[in-house]
PDB file of N, CA and C in Angstrom:
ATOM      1  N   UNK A   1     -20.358 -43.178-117.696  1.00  0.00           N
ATOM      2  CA  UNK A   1     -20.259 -43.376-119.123  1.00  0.00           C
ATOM      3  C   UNK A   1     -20.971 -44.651-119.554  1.00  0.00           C
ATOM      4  N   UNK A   2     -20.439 -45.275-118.504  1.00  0.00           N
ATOM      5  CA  UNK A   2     -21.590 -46.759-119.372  1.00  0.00           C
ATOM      6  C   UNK A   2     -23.416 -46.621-119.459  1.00  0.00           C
ATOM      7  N   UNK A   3     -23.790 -46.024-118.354  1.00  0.00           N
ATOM      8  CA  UNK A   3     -25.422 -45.862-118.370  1.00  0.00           C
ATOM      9  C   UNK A   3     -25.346 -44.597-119.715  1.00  0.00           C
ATOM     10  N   UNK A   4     -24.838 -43.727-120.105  1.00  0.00           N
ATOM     11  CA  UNK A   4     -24.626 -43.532-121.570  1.00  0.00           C
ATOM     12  C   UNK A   4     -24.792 -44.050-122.721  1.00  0.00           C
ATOM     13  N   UNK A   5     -23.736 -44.672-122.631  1.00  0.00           N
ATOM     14  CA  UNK A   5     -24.154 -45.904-123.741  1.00  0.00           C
ATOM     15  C   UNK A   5     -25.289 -46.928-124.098  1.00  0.00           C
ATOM     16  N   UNK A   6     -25.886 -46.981-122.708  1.00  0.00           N
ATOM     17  CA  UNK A   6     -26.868 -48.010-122.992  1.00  0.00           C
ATOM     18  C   UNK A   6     -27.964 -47.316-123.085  1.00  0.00           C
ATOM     19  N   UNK A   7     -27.828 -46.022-122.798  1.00  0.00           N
ATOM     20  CA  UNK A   7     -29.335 -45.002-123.004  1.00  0.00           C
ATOM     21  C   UNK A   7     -29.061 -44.650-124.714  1.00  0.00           C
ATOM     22  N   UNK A   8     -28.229 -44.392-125.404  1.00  0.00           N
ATOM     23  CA  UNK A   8     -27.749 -43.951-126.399  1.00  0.00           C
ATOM     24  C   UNK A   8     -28.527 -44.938-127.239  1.00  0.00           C
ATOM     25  N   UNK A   9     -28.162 -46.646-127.308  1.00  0.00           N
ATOM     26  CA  UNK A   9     -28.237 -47.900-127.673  1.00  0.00           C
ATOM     27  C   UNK A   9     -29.367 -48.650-127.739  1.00  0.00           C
ATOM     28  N   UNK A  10     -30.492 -47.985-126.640  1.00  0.00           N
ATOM     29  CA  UNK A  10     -31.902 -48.397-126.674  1.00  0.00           C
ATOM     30  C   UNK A  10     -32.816 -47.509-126.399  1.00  0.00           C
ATOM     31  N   UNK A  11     -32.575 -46.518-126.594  1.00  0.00           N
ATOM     32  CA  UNK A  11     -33.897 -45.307-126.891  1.00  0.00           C
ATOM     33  C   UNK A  11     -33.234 -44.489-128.242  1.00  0.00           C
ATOM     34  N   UNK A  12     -34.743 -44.161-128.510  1.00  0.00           N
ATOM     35  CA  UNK A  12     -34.407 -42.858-129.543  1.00  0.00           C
ATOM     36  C   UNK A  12     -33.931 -41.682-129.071  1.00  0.00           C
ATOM     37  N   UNK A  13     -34.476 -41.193-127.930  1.00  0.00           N
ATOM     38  CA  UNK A  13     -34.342 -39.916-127.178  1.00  0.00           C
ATOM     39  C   UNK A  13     -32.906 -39.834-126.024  1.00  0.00           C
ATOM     40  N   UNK A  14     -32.081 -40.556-126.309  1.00  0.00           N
ATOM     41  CA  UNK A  14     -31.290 -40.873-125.220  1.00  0.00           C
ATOM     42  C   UNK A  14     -30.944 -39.551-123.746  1.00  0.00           C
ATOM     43  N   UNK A  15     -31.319 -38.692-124.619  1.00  0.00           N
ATOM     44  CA  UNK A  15     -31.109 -37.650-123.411  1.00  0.00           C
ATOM     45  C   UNK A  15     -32.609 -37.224-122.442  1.00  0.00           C
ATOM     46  N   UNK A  16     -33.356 -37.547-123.211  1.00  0.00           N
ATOM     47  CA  UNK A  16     -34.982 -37.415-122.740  1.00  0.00           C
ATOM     48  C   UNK A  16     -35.056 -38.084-121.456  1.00  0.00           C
ATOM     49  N   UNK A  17     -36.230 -37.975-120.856  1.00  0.00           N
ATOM     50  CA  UNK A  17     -36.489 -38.522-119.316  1.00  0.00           C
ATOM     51  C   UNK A  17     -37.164 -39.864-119.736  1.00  0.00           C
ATOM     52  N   UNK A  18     -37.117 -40.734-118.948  1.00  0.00           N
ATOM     53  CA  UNK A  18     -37.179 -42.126-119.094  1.00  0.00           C
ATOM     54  C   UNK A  18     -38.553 -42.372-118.318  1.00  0.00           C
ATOM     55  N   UNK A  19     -39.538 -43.504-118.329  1.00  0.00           N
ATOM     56  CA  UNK A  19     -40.462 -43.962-117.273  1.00  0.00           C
ATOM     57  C   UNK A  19     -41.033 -45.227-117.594  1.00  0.00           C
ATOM     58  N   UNK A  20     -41.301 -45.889-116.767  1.00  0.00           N
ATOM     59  CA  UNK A  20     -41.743 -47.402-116.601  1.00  0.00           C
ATOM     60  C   UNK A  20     -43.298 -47.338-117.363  1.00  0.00           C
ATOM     61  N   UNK A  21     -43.886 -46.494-117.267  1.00  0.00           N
ATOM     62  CA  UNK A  21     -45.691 -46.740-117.500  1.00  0.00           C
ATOM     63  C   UNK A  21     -46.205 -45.574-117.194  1.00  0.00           C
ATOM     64  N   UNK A  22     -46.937 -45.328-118.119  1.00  0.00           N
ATOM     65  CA  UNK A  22     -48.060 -44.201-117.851  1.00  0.00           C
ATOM     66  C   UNK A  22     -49.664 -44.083-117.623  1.00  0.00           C
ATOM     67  N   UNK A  23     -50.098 -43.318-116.688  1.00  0.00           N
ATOM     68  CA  UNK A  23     -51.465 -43.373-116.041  1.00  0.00           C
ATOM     69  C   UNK A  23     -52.663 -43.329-117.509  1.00  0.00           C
ATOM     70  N   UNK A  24     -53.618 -42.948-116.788  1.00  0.00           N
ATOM     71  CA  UNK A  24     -54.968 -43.254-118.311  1.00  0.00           C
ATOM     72  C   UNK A  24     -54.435 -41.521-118.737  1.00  0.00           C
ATOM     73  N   UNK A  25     -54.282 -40.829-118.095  1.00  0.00           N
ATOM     74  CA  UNK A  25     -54.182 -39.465-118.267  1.00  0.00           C
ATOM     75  C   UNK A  25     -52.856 -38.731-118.781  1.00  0.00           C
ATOM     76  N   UNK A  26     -51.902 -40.155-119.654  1.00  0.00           N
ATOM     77  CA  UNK A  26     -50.519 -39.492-119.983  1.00  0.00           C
ATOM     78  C   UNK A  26     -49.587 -39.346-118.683  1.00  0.00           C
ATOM     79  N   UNK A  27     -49.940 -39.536-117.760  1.00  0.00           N
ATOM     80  CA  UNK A  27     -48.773 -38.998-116.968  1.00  0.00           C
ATOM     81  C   UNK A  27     -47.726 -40.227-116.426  1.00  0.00           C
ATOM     82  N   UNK A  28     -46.746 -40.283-116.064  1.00  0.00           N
ATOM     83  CA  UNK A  28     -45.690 -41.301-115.316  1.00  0.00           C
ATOM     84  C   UNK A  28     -46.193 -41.330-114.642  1.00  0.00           C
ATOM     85  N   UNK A  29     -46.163 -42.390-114.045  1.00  0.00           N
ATOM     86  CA  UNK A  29     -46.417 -43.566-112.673  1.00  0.00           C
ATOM     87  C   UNK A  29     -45.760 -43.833-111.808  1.00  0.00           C
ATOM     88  N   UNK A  30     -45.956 -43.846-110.638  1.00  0.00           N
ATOM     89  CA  UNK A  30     -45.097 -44.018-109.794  1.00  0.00           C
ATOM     90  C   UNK A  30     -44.217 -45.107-109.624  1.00  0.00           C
ATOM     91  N   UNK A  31     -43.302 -45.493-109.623  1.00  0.00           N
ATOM     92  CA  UNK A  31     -42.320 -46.870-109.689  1.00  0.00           C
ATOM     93  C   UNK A  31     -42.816 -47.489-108.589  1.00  0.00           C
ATOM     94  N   UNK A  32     -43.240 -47.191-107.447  1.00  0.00           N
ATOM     95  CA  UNK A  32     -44.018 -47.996-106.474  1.00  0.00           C
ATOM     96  C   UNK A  32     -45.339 -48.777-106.839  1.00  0.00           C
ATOM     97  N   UNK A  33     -46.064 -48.649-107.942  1.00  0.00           N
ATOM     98  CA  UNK A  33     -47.163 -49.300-108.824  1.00  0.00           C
ATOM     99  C   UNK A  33     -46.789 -49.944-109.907  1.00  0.00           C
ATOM    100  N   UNK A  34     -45.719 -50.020-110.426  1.00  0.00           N
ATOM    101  CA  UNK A  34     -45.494 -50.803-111.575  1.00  0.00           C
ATOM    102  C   UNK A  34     -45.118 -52.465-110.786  1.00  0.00           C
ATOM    103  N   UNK A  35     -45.353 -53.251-111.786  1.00  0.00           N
ATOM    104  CA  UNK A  35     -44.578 -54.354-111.250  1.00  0.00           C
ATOM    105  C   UNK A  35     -43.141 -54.840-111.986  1.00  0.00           C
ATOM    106  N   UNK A  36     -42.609 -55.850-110.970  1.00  0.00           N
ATOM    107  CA  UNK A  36     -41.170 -56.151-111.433  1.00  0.00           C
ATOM    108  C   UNK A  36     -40.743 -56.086-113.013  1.00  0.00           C
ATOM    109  N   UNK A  37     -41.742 -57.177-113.674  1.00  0.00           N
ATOM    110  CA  UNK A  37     -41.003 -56.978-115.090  1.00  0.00           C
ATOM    111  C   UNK A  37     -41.228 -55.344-115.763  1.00  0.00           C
ATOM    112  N   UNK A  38     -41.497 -54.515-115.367  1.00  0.00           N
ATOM    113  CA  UNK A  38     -41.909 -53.438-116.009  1.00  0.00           C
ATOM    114  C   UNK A  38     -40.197 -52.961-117.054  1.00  0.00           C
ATOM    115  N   UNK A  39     -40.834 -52.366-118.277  1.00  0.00           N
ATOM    116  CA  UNK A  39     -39.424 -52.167-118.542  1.00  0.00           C
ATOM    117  C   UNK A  39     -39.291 -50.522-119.247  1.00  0.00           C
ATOM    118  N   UNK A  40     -38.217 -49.550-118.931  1.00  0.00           N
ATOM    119  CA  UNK A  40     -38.373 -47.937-119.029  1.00  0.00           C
ATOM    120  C   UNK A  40     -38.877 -48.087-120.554  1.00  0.00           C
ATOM    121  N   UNK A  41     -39.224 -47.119-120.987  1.00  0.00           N
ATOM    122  CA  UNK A  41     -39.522 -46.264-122.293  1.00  0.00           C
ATOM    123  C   UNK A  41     -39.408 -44.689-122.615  1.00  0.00           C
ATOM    124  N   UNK A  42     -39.293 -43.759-123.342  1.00  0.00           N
ATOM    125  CA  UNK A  42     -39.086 -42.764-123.670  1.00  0.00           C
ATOM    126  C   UNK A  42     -40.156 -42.064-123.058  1.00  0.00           C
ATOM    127  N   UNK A  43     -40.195 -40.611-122.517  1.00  0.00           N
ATOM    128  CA  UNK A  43     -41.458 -40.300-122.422  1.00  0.00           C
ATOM    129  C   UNK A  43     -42.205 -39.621-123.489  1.00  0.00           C
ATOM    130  N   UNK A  44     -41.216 -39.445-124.406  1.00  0.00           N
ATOM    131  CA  UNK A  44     -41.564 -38.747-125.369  1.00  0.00           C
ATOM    132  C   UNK A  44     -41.785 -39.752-126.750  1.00  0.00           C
TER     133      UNK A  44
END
């Protein structure tokens, strides 16, 4: 319930799939290429 709330609280899409960064081509990135400060966003 709490990761709920905080998806609810800082995205628009709270139920949508989440990702750190996207390639030149739209797509998610692997979490093994992002660096530390990276921070999620909506994918939508």
């Amino acid at each position: 319930m709490q990761y709920n709330s905080i998806r609810k609280n800082n995205f628009d899409n709270p139920l949508g799939p989440l990702l750190i960064k996207k390639t030149i081509k739209d797509n998610p990135i692997h979490p093994l290429y992002c660096s530390d400060n990276s921070i999620l966003q909506s994918y939508f």
